[in-house]
N, C-alpha and C. Protein backbone atom coordinates (compact mmCIF):
# COMPACT_ATOMS: atom_id res chain seq x y z
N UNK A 1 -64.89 48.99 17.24
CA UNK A 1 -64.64 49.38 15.86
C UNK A 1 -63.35 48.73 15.34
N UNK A 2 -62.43 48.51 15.88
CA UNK A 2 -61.14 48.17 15.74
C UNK A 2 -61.16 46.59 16.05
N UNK A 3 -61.92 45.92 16.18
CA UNK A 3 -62.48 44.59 16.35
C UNK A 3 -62.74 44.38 14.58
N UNK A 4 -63.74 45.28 14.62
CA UNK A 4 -64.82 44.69 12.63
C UNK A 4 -63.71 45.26 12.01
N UNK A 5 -62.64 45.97 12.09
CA UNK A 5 -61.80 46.15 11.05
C UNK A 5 -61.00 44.75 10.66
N UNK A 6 -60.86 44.24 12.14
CA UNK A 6 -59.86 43.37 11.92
C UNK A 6 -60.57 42.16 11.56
N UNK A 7 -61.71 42.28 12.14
CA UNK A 7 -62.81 41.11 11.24
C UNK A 7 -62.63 41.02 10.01
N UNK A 8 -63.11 42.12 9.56
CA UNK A 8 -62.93 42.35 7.84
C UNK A 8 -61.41 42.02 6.90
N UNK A 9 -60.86 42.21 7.46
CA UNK A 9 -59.35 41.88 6.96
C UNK A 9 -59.21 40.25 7.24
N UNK A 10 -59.52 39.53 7.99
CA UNK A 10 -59.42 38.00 8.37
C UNK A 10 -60.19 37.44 7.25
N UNK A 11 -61.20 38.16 7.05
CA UNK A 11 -62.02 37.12 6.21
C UNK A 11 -62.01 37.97 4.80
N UNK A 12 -61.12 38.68 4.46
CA UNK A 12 -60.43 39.44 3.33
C UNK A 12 -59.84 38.10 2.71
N UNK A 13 -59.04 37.89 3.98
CA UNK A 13 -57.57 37.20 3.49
C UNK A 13 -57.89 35.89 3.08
N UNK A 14 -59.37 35.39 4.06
CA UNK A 14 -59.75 34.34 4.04
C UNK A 14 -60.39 33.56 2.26
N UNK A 15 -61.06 34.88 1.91
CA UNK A 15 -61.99 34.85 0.58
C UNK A 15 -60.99 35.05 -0.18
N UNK A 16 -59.74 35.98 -0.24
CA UNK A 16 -58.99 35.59 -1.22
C UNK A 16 -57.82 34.69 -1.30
N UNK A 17 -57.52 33.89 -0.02
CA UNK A 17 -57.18 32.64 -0.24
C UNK A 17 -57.93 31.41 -0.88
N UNK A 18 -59.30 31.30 -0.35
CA UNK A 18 -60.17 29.99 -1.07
C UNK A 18 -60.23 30.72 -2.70
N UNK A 19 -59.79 31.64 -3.23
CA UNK A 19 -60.27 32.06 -4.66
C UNK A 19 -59.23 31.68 -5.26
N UNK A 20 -58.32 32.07 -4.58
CA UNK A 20 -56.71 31.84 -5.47
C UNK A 20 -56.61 30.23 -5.44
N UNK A 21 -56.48 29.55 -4.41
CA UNK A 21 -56.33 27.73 -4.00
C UNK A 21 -56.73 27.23 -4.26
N UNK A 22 -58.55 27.48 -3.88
CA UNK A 22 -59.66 26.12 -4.06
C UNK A 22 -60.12 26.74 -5.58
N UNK A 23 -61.19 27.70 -5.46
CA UNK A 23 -61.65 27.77 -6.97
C UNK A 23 -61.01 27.84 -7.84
N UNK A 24 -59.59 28.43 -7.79
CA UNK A 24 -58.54 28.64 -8.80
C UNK A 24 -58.18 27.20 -9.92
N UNK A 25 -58.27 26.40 -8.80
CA UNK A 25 -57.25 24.91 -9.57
C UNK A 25 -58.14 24.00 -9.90
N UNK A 26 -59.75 24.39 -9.38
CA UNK A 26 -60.74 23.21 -9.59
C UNK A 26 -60.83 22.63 -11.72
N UNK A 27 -60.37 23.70 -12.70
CA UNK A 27 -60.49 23.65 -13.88
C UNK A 27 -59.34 23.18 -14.87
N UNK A 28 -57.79 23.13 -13.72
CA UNK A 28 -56.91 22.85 -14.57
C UNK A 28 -56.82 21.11 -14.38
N UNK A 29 -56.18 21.00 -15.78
CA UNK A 29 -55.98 19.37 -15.60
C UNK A 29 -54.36 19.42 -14.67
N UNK A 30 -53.61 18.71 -14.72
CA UNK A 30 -52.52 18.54 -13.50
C UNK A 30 -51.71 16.79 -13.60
N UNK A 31 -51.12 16.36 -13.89
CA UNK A 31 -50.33 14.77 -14.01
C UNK A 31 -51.29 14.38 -14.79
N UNK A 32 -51.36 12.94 -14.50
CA UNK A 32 -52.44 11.88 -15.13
C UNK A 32 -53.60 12.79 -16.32
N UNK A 33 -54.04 13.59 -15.22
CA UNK A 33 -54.97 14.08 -15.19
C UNK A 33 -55.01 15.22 -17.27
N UNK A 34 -53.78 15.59 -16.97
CA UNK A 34 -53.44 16.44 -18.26
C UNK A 34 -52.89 15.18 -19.51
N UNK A 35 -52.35 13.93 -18.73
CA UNK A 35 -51.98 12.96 -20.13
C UNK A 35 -53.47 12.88 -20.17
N UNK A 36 -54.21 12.48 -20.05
CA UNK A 36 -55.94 12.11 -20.56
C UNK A 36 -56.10 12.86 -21.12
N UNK A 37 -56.21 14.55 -20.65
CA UNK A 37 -56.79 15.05 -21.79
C UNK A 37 -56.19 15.30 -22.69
N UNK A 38 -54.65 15.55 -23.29
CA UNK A 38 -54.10 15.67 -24.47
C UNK A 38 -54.25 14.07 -25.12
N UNK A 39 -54.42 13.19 -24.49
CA UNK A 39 -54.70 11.84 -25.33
C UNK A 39 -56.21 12.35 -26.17
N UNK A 40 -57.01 12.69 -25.40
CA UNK A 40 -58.61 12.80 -25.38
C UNK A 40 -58.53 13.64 -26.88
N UNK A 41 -57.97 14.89 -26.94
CA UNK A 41 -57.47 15.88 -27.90
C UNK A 41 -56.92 15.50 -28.98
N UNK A 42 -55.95 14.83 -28.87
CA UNK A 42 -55.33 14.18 -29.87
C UNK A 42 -56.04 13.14 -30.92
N UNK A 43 -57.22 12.52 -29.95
CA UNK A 43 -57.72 11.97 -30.61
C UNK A 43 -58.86 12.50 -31.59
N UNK A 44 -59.28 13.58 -31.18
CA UNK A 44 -60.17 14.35 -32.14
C UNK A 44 -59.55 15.24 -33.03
N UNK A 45 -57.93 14.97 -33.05
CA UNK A 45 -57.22 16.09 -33.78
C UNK A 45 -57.46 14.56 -35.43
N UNK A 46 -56.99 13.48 -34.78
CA UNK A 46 -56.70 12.84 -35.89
C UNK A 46 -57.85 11.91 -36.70
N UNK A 47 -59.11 12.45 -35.85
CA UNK A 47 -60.44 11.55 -36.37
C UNK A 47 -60.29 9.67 -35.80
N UNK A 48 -59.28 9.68 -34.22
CA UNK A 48 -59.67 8.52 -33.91
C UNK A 48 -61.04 8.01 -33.05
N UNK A 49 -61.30 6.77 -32.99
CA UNK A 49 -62.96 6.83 -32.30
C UNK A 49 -63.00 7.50 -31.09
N UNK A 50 -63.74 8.15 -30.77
CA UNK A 50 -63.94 8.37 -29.46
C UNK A 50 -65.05 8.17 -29.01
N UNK A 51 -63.97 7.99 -27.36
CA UNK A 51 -65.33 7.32 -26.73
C UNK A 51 -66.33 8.32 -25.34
N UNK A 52 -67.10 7.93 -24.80
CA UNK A 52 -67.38 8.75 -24.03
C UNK A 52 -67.19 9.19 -23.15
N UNK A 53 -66.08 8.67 -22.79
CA UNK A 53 -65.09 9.29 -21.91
C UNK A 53 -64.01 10.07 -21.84
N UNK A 54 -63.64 10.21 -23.36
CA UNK A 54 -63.11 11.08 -24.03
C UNK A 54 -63.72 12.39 -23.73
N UNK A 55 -65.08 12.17 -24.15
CA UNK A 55 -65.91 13.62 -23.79
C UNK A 55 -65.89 13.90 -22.48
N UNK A 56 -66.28 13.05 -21.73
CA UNK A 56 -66.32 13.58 -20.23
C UNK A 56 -65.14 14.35 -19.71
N UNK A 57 -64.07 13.91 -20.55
CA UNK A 57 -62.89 14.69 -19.67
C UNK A 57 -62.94 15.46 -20.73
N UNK A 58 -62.84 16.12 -21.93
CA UNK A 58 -62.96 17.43 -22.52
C UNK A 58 -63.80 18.26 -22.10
N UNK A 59 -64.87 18.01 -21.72
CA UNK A 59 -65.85 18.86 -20.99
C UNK A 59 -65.57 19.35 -19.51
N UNK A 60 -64.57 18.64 -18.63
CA UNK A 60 -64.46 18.63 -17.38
C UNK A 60 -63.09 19.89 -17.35
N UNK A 61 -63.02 19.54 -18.57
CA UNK A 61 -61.62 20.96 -18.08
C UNK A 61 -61.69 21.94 -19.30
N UNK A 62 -62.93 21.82 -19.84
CA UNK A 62 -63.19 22.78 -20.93
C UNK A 62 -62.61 23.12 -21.83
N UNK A 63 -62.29 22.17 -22.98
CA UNK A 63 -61.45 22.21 -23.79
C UNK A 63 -62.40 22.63 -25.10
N UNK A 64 -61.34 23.23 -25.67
CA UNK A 64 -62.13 24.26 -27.43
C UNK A 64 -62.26 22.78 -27.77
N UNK A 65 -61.90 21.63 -28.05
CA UNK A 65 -62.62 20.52 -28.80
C UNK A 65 -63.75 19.66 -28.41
N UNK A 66 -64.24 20.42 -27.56
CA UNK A 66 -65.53 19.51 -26.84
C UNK A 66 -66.33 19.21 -27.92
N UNK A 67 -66.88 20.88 -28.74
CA UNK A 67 -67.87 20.34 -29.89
C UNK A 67 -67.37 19.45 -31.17
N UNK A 68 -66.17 19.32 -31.30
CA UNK A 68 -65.80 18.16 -32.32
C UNK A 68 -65.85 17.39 -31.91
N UNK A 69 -65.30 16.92 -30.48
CA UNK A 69 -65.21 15.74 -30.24
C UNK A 69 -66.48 15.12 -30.72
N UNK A 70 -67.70 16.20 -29.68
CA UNK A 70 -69.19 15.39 -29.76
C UNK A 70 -69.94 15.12 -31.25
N UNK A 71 -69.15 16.27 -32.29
CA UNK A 71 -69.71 15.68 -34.04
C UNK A 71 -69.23 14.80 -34.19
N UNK A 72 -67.60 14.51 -34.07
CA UNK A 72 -67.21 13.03 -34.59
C UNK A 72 -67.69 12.20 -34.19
N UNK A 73 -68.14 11.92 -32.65
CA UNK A 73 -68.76 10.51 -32.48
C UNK A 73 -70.00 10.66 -32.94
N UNK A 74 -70.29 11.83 -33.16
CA UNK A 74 -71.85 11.34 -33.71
C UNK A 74 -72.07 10.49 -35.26
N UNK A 75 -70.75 11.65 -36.02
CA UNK A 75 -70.87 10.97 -36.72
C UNK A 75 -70.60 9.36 -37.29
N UNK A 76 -69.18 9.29 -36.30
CA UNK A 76 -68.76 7.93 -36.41
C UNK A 76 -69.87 6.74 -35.22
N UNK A 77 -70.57 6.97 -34.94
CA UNK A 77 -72.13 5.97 -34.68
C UNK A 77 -73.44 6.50 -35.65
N UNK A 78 -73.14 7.20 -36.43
CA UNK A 78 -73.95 7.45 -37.21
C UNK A 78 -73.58 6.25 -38.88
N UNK A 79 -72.15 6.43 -39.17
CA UNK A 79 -71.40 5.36 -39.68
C UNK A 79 -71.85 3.99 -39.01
N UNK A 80 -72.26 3.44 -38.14
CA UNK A 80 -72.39 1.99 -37.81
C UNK A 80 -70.70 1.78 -37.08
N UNK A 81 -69.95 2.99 -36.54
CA UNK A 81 -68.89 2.63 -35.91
C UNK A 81 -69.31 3.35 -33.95
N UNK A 82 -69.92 1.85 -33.73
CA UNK A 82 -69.70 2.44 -32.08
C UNK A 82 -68.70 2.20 -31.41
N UNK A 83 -68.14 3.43 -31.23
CA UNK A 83 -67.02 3.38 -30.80
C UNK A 83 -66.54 2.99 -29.68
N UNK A 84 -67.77 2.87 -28.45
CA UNK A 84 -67.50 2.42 -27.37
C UNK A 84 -67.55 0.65 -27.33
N UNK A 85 -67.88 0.12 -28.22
CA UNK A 85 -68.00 -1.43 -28.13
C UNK A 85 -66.46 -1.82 -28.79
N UNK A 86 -66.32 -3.32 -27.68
CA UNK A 86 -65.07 -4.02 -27.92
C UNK A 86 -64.65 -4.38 -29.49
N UNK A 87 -66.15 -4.21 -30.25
CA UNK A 87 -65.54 -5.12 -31.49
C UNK A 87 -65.47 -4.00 -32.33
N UNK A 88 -65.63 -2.74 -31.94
CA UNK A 88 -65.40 -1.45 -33.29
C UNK A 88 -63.85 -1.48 -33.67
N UNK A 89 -63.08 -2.11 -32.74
CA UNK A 89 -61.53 -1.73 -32.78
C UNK A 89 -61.34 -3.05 -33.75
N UNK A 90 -61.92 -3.60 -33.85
CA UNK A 90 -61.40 -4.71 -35.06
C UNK A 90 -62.19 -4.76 -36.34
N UNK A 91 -61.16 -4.59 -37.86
CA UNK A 91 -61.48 -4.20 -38.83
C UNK A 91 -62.68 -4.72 -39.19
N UNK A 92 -63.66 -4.36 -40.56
CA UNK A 92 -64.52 -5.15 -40.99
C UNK A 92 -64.18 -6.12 -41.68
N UNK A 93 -64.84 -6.99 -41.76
CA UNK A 93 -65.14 -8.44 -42.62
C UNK A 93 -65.53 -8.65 -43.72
């Protein structure tokens, strides 16, 4: 009996270590990782193109601008501005 108590307490400590460590930090951004997404943000704050990688990392750390991000580019390739091609960044002609 005094065995499964102490079982139970090992793998107490165990489940609420992987909760606090591993699942805990899997959602925050962290270095690099947080300049991307305030770039990513910033850019849907000011209506610059975005691209789809922009989204991927708003979505990856769940940011409230995911659904703008994804209207603006719709709309701006809906405009004839794809934003992911080399030549959208240079003015029209």
């Amino acid at each position: 009996m005094l065995y499964l108590a102490g079982l139970v307490v090992v793998v107490g400590f165990a489940l609420a270590f992987w909760w606090l460590f591993v699942k805990g930090n899997t959602g925050r951004a962290r270095g690099s990782d947080l300049m991307e997404l305030r770039q990513a943000e910033n850019k849907v704050k000011v209506s610059d193109p975005i691209l789809r990688r922009d989204i991927d990392i708003l979505e990856r750390y769940g940011s409230d601008l995911l659904q703008d991000a994804i209207e603006l580019r719709r709309a701006q390739i809906l405009r004839g501005e794809h934003p992911d091609s080399p030549s959208s960044s240079q003015p029209p002609r």
